[in-house]
N, C-alpha and C. Protein backbone atom coordinates (compact mmCIF):
# COMPACT_ATOMS: atom_id res chain seq x y z
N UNK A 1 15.69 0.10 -5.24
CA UNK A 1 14.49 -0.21 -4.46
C UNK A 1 13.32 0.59 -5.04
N UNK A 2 12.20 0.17 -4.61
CA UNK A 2 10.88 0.98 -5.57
C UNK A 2 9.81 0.91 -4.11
N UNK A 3 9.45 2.28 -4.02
CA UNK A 3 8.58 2.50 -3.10
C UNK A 3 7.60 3.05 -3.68
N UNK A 4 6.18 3.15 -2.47
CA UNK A 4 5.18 3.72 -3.01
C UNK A 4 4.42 4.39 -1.49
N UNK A 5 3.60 5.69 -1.52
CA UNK A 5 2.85 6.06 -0.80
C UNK A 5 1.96 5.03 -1.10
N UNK A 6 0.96 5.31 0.40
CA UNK A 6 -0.58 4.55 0.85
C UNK A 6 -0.89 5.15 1.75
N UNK A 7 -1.84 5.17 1.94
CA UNK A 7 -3.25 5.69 2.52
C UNK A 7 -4.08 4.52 3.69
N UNK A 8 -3.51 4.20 4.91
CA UNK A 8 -5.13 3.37 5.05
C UNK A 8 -6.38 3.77 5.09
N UNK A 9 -7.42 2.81 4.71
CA UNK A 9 -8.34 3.15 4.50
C UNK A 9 -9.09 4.17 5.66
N UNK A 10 -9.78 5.02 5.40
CA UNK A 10 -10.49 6.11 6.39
C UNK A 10 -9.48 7.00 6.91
N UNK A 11 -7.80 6.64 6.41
CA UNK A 11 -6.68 7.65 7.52
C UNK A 11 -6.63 8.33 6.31
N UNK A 12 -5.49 9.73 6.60
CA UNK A 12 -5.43 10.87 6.12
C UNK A 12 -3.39 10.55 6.49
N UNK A 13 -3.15 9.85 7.16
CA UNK A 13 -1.58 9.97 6.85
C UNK A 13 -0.98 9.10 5.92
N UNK A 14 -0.03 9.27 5.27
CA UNK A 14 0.91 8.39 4.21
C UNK A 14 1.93 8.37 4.81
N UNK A 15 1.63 6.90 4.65
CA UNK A 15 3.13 6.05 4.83
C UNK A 15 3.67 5.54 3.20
N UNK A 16 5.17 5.05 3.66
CA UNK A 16 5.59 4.46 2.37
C UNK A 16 5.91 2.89 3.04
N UNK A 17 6.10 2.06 1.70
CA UNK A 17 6.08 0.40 1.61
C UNK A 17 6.91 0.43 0.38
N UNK A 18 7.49 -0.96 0.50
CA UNK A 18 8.52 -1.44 -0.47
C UNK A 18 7.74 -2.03 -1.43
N UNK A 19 7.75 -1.80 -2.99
CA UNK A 19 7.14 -2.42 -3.54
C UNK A 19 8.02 -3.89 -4.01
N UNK A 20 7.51 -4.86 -4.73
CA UNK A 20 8.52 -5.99 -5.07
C UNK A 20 9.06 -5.83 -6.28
N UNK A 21 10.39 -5.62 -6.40
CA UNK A 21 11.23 -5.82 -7.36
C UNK A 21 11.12 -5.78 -8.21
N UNK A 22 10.01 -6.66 -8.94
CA UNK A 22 9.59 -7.08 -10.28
C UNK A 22 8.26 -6.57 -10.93
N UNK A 23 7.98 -5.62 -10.31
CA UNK A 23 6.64 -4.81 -10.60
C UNK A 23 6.79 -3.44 -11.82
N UNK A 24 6.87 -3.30 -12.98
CA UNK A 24 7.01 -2.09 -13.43
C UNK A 24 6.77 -0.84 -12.69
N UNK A 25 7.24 0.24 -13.20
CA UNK A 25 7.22 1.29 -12.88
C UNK A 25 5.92 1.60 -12.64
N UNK A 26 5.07 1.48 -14.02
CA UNK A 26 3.65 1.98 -14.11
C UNK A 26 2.94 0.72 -13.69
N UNK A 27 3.20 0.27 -12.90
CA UNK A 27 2.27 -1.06 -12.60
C UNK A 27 0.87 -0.63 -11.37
N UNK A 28 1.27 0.52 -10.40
CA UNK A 28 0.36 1.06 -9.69
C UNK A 28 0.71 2.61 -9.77
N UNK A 29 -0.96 2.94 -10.21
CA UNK A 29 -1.00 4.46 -9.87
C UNK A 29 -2.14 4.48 -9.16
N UNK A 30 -1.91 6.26 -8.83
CA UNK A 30 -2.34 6.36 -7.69
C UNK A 30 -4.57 6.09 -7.29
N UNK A 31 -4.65 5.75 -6.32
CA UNK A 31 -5.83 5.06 -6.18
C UNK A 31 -6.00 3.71 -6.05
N UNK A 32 -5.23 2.98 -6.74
CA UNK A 32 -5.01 1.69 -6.72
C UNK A 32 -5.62 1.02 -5.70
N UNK A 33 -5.66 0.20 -5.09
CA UNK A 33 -6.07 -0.93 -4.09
C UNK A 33 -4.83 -1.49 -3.87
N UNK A 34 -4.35 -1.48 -2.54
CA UNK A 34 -3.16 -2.21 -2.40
C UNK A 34 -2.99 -3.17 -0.83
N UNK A 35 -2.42 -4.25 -0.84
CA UNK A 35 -2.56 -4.52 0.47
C UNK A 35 -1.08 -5.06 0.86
N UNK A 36 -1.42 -4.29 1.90
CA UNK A 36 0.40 -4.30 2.58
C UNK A 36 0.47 -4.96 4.19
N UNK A 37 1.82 -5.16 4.14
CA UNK A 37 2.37 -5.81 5.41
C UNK A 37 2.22 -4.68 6.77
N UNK A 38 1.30 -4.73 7.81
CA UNK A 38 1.49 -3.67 8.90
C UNK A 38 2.29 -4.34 9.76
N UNK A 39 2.12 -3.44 11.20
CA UNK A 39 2.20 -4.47 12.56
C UNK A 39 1.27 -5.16 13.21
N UNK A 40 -0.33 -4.36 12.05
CA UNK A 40 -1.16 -5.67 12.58
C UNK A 40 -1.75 -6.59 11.96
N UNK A 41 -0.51 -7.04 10.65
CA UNK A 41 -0.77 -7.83 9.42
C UNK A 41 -1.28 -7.00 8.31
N UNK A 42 -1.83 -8.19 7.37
CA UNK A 42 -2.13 -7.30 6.39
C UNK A 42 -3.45 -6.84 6.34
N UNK A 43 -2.93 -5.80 5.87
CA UNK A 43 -4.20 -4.75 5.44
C UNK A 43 -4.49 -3.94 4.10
N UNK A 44 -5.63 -3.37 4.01
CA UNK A 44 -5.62 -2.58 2.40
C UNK A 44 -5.33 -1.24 2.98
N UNK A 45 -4.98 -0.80 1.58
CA UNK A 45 -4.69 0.60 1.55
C UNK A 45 -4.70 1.22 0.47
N UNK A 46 -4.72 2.80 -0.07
CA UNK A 46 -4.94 3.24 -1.61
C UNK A 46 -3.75 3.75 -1.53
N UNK A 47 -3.31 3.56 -3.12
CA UNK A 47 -1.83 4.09 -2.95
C UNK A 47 -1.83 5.60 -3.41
N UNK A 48 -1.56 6.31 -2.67
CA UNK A 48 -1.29 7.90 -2.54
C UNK A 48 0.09 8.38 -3.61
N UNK A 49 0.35 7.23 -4.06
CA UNK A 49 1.45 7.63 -5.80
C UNK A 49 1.64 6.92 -6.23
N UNK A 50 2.39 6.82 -7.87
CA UNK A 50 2.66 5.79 -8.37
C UNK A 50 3.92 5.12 -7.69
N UNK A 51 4.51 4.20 -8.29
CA UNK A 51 5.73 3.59 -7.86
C UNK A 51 6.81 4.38 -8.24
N UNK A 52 7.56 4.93 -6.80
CA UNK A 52 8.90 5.48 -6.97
C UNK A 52 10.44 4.36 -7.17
N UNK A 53 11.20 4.75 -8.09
CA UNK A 53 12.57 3.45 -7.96
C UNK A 53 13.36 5.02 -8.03
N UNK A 54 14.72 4.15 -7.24
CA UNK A 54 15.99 5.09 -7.24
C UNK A 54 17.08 3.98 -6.59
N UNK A 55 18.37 4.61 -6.55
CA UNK A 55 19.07 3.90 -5.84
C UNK A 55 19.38 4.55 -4.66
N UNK A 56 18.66 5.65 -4.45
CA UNK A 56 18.96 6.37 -2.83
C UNK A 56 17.33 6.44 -2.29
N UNK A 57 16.13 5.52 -2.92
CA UNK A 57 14.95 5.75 -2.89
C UNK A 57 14.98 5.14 -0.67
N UNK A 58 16.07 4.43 0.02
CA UNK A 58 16.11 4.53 1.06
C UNK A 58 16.27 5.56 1.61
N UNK A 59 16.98 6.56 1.12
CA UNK A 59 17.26 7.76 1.75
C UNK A 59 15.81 8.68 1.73
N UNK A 60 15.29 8.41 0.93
CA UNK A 60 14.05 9.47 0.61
C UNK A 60 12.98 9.10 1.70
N UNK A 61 12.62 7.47 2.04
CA UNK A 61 12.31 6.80 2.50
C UNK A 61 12.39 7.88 4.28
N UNK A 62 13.71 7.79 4.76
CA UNK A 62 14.34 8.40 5.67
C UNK A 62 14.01 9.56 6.19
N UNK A 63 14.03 9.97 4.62
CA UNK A 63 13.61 12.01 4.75
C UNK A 63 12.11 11.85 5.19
N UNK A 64 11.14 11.20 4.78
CA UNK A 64 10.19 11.18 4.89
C UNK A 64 9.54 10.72 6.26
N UNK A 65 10.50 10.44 7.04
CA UNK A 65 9.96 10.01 7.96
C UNK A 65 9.57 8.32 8.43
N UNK A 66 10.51 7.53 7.35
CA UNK A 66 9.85 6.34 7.78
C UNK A 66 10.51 5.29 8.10
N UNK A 67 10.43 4.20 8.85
CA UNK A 67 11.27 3.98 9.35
C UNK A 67 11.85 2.69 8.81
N UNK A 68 13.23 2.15 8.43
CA UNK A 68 13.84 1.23 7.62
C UNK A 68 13.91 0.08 8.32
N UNK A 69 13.84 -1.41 7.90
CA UNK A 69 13.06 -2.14 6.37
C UNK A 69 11.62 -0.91 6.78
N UNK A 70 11.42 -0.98 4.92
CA UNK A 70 10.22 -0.38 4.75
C UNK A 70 8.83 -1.82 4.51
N UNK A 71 7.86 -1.72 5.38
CA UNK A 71 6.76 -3.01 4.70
C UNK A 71 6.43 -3.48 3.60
N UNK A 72 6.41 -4.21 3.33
CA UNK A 72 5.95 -4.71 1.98
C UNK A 72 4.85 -4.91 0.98
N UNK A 73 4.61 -3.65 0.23
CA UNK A 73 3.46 -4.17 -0.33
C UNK A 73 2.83 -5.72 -0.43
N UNK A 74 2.26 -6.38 -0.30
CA UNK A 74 1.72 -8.17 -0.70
C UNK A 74 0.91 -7.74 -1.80
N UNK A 75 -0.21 -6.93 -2.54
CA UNK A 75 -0.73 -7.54 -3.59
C UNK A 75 -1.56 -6.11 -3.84
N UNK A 76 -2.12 -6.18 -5.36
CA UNK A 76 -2.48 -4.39 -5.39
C UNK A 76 -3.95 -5.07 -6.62
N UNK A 77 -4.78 -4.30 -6.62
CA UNK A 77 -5.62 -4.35 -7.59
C UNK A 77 -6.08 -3.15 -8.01
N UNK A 78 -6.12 -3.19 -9.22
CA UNK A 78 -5.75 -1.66 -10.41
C UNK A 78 -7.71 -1.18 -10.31
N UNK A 79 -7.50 0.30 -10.07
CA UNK A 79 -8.79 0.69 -9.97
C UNK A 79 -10.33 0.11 -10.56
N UNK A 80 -9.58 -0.25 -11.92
CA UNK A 80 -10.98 -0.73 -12.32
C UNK A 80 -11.31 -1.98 -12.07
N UNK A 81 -10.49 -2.59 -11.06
CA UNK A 81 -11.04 -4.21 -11.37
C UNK A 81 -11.41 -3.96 -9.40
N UNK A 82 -11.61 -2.57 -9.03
CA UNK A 82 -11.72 -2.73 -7.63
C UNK A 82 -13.51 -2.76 -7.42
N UNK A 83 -14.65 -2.48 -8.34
CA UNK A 83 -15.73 -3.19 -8.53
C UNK A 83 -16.19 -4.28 -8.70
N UNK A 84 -15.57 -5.01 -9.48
CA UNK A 84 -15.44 -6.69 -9.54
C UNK A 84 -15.11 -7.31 -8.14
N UNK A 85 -14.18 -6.84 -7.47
CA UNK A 85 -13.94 -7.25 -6.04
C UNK A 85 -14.91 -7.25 -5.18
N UNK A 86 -15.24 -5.63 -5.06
CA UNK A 86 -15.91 -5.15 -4.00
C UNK A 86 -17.31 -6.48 -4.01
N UNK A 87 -18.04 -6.73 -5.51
CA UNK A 87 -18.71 -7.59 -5.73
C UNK A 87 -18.61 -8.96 -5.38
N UNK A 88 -17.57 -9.06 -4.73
CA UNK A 88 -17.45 -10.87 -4.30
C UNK A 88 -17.86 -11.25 -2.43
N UNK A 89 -19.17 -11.50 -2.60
CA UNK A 89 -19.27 -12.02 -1.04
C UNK A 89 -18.63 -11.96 -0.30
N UNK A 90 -18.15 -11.30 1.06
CA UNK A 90 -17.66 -11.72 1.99
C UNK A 90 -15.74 -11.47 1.53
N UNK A 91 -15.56 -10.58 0.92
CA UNK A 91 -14.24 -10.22 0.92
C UNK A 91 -13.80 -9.55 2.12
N UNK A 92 -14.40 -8.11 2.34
CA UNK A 92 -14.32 -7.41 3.26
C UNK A 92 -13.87 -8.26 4.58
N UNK A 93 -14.51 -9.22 5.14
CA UNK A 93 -14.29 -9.78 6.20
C UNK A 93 -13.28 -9.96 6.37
N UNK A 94 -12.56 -10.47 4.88
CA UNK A 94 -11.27 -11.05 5.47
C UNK A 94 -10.37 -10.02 4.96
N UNK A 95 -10.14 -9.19 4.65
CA UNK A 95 -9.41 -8.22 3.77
C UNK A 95 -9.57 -7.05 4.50
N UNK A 96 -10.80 -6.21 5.22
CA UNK A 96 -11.40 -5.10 5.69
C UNK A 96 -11.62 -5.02 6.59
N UNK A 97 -11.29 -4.74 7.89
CA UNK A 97 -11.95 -4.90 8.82
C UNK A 97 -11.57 -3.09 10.17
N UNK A 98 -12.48 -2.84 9.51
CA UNK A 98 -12.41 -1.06 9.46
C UNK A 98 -12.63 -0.59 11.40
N UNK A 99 -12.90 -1.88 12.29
CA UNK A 99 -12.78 -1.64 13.34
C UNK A 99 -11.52 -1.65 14.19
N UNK A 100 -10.69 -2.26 13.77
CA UNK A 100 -9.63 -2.24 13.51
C UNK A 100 -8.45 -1.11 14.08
N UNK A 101 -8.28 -1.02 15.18
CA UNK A 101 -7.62 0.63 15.23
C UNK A 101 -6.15 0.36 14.94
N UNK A 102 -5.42 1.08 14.61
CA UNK A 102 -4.22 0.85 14.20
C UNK A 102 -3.54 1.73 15.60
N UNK A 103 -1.70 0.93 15.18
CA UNK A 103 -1.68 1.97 16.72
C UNK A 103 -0.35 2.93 15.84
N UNK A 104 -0.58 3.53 15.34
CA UNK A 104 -0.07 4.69 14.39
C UNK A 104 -0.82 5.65 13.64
């Protein structure tokens, strides 16, 4: 399994998420743009490390405090292409929505 810290946006705690399978190792480091599965859908988040793999990476998961199935990353965009984004009309709306309280 391959996990990764995140950050939501404006929070200060890290959680971990499952990354998908087929993602290299070095495919996200840290800062990244990432948007993951919550409980109140998806949302962005910066990833607080690169991608961890192990075969006890559940157990670490565990130690850490989090709780199993881990969420699923859905989709990440690599720092430098997070200007090009930010630049597209009306992303935020649907991607950002910073009023948003989370209940964690």
């Amino acid at each position: 399994m391959k996990i990764i810290a995140a950050r939501h946006i404006g929070g200060n705690k890290v959680y971990l998420f499952k990354c998908p399978g087929n993602w290299p190792i070095t495919y996200i480091q840290n800062g990244d743009l990432l948007f993951v599965d919550t409980i109140n859908g998806r949302t962005p988040a910066i990833a607080a490390s690169g991608i961890m793999e192990g075969e006890r990476a559940d157990e670490f998961a565990t130690l850490f405090g989090a709780y199993l199935p881990l969420k699923p990353v859905t989709g990440a965009v690599k720092r430098e292409n997070v200007i090009t984004l930010i630049s597209i009309p009306g992303w935020e709306k649907d991607y950002l929505d910073l009023d948003k309280k989370l209940p964690f």
